[in-house]
Protein backbone atom coordinates (compact mmCIF):
# COMPACT_ATOMS: atom_id res chain seq x y z
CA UNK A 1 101.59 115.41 92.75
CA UNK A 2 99.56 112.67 93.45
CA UNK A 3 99.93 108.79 92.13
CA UNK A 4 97.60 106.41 91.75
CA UNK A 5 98.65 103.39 89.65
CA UNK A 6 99.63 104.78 86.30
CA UNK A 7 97.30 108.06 86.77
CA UNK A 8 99.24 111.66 87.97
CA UNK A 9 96.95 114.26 89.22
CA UNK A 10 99.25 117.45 89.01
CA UNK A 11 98.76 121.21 89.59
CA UNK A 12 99.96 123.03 86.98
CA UNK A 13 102.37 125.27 88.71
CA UNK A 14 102.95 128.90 86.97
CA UNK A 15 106.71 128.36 84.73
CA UNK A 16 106.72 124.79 85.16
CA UNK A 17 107.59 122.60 82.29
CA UNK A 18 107.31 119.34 80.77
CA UNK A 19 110.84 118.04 82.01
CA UNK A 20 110.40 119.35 85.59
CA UNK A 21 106.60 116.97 85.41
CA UNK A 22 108.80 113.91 83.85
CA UNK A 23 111.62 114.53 86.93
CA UNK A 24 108.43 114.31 89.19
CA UNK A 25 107.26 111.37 87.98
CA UNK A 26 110.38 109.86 88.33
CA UNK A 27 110.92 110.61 91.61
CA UNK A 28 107.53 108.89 92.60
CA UNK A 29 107.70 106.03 89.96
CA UNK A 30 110.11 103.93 89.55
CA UNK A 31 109.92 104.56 85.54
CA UNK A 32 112.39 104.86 83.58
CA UNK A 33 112.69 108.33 81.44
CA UNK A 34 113.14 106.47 78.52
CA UNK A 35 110.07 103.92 78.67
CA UNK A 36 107.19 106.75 79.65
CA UNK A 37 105.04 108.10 77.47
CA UNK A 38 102.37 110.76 79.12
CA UNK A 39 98.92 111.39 77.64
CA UNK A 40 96.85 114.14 78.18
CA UNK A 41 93.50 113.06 77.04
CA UNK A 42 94.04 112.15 73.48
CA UNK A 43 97.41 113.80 73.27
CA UNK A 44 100.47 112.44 73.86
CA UNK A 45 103.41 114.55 75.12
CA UNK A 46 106.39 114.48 73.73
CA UNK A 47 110.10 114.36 75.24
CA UNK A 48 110.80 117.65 72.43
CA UNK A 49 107.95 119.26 74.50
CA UNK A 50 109.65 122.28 76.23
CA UNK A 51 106.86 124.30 76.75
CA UNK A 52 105.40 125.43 79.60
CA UNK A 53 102.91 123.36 80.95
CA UNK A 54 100.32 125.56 81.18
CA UNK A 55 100.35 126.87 77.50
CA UNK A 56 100.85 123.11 76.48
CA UNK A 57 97.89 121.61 77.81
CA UNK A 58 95.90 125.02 77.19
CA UNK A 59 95.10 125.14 81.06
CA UNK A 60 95.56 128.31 84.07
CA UNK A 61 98.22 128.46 86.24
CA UNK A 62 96.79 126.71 89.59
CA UNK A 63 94.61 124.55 87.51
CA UNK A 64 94.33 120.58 88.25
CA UNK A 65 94.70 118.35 85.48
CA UNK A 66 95.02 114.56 85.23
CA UNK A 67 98.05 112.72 83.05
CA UNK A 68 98.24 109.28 81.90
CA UNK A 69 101.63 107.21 82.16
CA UNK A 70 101.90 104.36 79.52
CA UNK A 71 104.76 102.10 79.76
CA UNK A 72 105.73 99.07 77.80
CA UNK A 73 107.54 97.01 79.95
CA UNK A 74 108.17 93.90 77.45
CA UNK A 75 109.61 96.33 74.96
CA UNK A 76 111.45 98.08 77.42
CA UNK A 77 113.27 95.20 79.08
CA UNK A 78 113.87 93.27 75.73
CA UNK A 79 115.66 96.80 74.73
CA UNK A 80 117.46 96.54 77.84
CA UNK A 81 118.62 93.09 78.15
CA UNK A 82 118.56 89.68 76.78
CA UNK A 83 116.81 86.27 77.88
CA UNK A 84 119.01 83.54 78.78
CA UNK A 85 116.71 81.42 81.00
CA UNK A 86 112.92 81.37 81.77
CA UNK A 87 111.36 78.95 84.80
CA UNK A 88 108.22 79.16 86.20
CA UNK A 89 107.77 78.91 90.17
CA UNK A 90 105.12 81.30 91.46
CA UNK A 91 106.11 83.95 89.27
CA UNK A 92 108.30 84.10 86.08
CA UNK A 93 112.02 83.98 86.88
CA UNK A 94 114.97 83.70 84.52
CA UNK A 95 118.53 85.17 84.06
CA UNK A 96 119.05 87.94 81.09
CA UNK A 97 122.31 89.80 80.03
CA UNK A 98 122.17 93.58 79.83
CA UNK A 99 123.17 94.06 76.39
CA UNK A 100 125.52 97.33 77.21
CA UNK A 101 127.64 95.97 80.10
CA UNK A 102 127.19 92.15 79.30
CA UNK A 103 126.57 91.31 83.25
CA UNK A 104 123.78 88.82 84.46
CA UNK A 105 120.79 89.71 86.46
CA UNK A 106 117.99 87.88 88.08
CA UNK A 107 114.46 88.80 86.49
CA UNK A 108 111.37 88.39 87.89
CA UNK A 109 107.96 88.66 86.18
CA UNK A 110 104.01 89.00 87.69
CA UNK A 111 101.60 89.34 85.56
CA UNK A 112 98.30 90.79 87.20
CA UNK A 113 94.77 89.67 86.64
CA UNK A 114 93.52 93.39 86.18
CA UNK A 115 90.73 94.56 84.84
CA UNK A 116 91.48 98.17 85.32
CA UNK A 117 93.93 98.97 82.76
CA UNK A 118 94.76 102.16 84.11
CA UNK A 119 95.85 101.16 87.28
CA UNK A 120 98.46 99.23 89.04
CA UNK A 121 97.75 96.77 91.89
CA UNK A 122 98.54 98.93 94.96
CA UNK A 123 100.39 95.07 96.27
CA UNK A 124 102.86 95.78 93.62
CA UNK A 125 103.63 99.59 93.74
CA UNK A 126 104.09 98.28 97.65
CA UNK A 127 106.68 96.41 96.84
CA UNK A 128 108.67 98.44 94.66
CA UNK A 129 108.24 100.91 97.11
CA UNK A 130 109.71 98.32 99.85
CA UNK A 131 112.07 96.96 97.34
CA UNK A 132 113.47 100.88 96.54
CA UNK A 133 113.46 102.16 100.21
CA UNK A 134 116.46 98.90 101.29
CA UNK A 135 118.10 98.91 97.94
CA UNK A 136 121.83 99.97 98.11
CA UNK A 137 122.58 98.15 101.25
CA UNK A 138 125.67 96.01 100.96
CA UNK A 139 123.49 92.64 102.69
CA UNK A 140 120.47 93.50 100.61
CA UNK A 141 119.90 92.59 97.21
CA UNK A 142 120.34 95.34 94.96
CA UNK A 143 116.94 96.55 92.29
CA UNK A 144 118.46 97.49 89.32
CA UNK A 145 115.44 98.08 87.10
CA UNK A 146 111.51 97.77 87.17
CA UNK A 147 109.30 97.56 83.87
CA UNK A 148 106.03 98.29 85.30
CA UNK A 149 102.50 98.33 83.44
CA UNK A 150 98.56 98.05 84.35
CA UNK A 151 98.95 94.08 83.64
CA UNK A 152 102.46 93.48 84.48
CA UNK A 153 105.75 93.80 86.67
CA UNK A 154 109.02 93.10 85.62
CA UNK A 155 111.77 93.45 88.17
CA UNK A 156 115.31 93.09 87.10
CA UNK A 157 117.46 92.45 90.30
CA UNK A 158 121.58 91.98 90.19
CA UNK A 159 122.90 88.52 90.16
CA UNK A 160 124.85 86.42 92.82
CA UNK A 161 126.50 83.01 92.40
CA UNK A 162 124.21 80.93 94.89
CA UNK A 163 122.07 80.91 97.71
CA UNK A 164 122.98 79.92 101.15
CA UNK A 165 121.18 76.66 101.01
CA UNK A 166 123.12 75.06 97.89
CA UNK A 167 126.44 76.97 99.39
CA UNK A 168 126.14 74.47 102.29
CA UNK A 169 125.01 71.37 100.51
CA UNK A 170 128.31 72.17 98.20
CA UNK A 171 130.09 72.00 101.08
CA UNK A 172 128.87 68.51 102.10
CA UNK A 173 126.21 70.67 104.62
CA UNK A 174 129.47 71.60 106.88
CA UNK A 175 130.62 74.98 107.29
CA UNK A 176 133.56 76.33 108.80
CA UNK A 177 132.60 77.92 112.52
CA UNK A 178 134.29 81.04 110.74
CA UNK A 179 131.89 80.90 108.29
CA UNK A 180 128.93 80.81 110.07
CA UNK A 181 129.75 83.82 112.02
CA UNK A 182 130.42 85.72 109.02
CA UNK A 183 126.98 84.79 107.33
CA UNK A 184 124.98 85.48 110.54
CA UNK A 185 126.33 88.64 110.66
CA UNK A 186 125.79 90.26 107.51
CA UNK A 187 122.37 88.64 107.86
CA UNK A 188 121.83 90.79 111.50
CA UNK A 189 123.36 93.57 109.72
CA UNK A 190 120.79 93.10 106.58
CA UNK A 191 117.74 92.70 109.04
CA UNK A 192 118.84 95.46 111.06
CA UNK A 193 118.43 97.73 108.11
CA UNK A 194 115.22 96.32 107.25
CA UNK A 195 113.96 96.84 110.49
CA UNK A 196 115.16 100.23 110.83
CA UNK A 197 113.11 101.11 107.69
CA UNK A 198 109.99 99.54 109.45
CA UNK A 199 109.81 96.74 107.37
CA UNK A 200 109.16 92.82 108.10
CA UNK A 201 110.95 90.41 105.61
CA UNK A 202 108.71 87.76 106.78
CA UNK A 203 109.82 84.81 105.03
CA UNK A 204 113.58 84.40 105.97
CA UNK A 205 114.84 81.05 104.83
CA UNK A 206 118.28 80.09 103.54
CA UNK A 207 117.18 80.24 99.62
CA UNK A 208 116.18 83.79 100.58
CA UNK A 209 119.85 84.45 101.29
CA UNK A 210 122.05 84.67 98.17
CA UNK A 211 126.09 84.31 98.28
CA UNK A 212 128.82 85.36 96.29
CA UNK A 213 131.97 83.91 95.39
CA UNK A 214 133.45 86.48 97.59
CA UNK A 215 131.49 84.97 100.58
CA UNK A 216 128.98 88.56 100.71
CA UNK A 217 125.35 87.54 101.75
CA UNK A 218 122.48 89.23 100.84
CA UNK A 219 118.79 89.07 101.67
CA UNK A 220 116.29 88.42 98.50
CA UNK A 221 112.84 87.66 98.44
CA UNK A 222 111.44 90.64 99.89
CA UNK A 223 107.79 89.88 98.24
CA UNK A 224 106.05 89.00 101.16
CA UNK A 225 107.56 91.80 103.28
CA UNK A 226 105.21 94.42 104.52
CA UNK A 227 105.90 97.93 106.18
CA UNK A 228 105.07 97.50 110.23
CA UNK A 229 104.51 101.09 111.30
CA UNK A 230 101.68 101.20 113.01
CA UNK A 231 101.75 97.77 113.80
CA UNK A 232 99.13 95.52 112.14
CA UNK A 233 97.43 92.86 112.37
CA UNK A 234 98.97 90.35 110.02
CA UNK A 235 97.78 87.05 108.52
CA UNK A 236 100.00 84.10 110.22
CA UNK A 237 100.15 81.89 107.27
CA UNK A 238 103.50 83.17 106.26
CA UNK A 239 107.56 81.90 106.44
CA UNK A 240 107.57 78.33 105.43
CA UNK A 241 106.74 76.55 108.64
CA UNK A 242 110.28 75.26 109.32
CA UNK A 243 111.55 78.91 110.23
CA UNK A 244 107.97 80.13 111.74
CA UNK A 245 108.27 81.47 115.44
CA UNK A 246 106.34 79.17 117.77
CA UNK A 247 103.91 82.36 118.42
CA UNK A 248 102.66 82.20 114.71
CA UNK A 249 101.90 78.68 114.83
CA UNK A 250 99.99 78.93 118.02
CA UNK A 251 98.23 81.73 115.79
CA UNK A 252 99.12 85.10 116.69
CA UNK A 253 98.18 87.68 114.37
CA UNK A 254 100.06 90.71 115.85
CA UNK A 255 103.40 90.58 115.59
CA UNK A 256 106.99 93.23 114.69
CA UNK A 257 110.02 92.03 114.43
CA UNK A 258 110.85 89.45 116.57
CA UNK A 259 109.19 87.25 114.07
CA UNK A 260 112.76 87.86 111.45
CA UNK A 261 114.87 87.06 114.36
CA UNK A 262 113.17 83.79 115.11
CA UNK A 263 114.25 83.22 111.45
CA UNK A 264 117.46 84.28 112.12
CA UNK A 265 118.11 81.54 115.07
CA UNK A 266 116.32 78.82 113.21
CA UNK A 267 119.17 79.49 109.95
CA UNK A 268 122.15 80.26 112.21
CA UNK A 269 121.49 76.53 114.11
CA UNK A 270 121.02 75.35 110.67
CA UNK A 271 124.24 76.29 109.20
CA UNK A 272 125.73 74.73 112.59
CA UNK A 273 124.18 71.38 112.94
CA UNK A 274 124.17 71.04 108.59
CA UNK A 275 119.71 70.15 108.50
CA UNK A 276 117.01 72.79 109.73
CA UNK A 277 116.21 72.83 113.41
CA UNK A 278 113.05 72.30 112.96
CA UNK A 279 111.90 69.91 110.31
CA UNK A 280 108.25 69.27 110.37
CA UNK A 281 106.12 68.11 107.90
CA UNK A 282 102.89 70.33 109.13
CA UNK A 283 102.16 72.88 111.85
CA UNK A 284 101.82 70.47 114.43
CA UNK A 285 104.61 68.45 113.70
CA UNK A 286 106.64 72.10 113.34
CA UNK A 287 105.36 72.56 116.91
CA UNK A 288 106.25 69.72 118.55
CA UNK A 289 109.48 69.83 117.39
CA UNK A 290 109.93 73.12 118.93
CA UNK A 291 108.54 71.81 121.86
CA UNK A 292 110.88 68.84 121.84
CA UNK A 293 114.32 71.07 121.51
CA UNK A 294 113.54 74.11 123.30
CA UNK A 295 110.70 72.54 126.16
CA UNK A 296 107.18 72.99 126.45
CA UNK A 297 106.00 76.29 126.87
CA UNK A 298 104.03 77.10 130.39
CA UNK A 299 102.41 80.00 131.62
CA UNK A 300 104.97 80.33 133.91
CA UNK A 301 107.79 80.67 131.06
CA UNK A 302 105.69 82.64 128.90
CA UNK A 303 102.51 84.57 130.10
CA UNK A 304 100.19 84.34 128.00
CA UNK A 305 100.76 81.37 125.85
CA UNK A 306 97.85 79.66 127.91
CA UNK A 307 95.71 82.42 125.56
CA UNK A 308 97.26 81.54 122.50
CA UNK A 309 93.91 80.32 119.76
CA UNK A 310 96.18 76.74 118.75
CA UNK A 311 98.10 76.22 122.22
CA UNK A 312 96.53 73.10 124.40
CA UNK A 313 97.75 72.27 128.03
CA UNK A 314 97.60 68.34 127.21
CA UNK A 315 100.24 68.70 125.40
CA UNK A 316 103.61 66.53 125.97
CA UNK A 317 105.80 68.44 128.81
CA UNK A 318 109.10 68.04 127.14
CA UNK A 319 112.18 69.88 129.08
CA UNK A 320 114.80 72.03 127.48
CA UNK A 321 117.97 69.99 125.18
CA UNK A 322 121.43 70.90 126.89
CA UNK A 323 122.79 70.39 123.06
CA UNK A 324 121.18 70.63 120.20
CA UNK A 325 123.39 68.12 117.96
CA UNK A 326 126.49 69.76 117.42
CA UNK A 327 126.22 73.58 117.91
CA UNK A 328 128.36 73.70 120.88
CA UNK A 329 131.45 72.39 118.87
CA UNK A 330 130.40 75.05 116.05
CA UNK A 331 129.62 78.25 118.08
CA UNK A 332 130.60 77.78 121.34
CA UNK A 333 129.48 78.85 124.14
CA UNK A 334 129.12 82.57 123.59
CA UNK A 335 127.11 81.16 120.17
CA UNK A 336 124.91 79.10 121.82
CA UNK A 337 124.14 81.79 124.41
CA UNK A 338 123.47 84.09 121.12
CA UNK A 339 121.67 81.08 119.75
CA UNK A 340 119.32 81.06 122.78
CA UNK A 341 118.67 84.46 122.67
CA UNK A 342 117.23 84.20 119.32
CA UNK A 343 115.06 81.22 119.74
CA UNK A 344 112.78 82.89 123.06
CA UNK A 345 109.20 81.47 122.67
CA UNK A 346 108.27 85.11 124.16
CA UNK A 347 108.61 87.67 120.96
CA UNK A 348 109.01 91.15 123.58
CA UNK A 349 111.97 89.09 125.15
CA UNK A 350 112.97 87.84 122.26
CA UNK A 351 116.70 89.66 121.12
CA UNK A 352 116.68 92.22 118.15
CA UNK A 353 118.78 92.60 115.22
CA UNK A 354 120.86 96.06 116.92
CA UNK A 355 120.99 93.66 119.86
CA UNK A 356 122.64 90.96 118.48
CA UNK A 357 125.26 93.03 116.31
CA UNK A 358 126.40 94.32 119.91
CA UNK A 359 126.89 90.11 121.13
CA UNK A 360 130.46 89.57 122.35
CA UNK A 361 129.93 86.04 119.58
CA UNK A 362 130.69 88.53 117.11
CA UNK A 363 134.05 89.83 118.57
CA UNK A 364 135.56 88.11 116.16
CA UNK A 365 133.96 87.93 113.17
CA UNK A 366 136.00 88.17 109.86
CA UNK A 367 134.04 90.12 106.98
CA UNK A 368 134.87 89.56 103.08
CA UNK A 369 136.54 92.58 101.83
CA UNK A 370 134.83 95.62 101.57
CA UNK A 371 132.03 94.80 103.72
């Protein structure tokens, strides 16, 4: 069977019925049985159907025929759960209640300017897709439920107490050094899995990371992730610029991983020194204060940054910090190294997730339970 959108070109297969379509169509979709309704032409078909499909839609055994899926995913969620909270960011986002177990979850909403009303935007059967392939990982956030239609998306995803970034301003932006090895390892162990699915989270930031009161981490905000196999050429205009690798904002379009664990440095030093490593206020600024910490990249440190489209020789030739504020004290020495490791201006140098797992900093590390 082929999808496209909300459209299911099937062959009709000889003894195949109406249930073993709907099973299909689950498997492809994420749809829930309960909230499809499937239209042949002008006829709907209906879950009582048990006929064989061929004697159902008056068709030959072999023959190709084309179904409609129609889903009401307002109806459907309001079933499902109930609103607590609504806020508007870039999308809708709120908190709901499932009425049956009475636990929260995190909802979010896009509605699509569409003028095909039988098909989805392929962006958002994408992400689904992406969303659905690292579900069930214990450091990614779990997708509990998608209400999906021709003009809009509703994802319902389960709910943790906080993200890491109001976690460590709770905390007066100090964490124990205990701590901080715990978090950056779930997050190497989330990334890992992403990466070993071929997919790029892209926009790794400490909101992006949510917490529990049991101290688990998980990685959210997987909408600007994008599958990286073959590799692609990518926009660079993504990750807020704080946590952008220094390749990116010299304006490299071709990039893999390396650009997540860039993103994982830049939050590890974070939840060490209590303030992001690199604070700018625009690319440039972003820039220099890479350049500032970490020293001035040359062609002799890094082939090929002299080819870079933004990179200019006149810059400022600032040298390498010994110390970047406190991170010794917090990681130690075996940290920093790790630190270091994560932050080379060189992406095919630069350490990977499996790579980092293996780094004698995590020794030690003490997991929450069950993890």
């Amino acid at each position: 069977m082929g999808l496209s959108g909300l459209r299911a070109t099937i062959a009709v297969d000889e003894g195949a019925t109406l249930q073993d379509l709907k099973a299909e169509i689950q498997a492809a979709l994420p749809v829930p049985p309960w909230q499809q309704r499937l239209h042949y032409g002008t006829q709907e078909l209906l879950p009582e159907d048990g006929d064989e499909l061929q004697s159902l839609l008056g068709v030959e055994p072999g023959a190709t025929v084309e179904l409609l899926l129609v889903v009401r995913p307002e109806a459907a969620f309001d079933a499902k759960y109930e609103h607590f909270y609504t806020g508007f960011v870039d999308v809708w986002r709120g908190y709901a209640k499932e009425r049956t177990s009475g636990r929260f979850v995190l909802q979010r909403t896009m509605r699509f300017d569409n003028d095909d009303e039988e098909e989805v935007p392929s962006s958002c059967i994408r992400e689904v897709a992406l969303l659905r392939r690292l579900s069930n990982h214990m450091n990614v956030v779990d997708l509990l439920d998608v209400f999906l239609s021709t003009q809009q998306m509703i994802l319902v995803f389960e709910f943790l107490d906080n993200d890491l970034r109001r976690y460590t301003r709770s905390r007066g932006r100090f964490l124990e050094p205990a701590t901080v090895k715990s978090f950056c390892f779930q997050l190497c162990k989330g990334i890992q899995f992403c990466h070993a699915n071929s997919v790029l989270h892209r926009d790794l930031m400490p909101q992006r990371l949510l917490i529990d009161s049991q101290g688990r981490l998980k990685i959210a905000g997987i909408k600007l992730s994008r599958a990286y196999t073959p590799i692609p050429k990518l926009v660079h205009e993504v990750i807020i610029t704080w946590y952008r690798p220094l390749d990116i904002l010299l304006g490299s379009n071709q990039y893999g991983s390396p650009v997540d664990m860039w993103g994982v440095g830049c939050i590890l030093a974070e939840m060490a020194t209590g303030s992001p490593l690199f604070g700018g206020d625009s690319e440039i600024d972003t820039i220099f204060r890479i350049c500032q910490k970490l020293g001035t990249p040359t062609p002799e440190t890094w082939p090929g940054v002299q080819e870079m489209p933004h990179f200019k020789p006149t810059w400022p030739k600032w040298n390498e910090w010994d110390n970047i504020r406190n991170t010794k004290a917090q990681l130690g020495a075996v940290g920093v190294d790790l630190l270091e490791q994560f932050m080379v201006y060189d992406p095919h140098k630069r350490i990977s997730a499996r790579r980092a797992l293996q780094h004698q900093y995590f020794a030690d590390v003490v997991l929450p339970e069950g993890m």
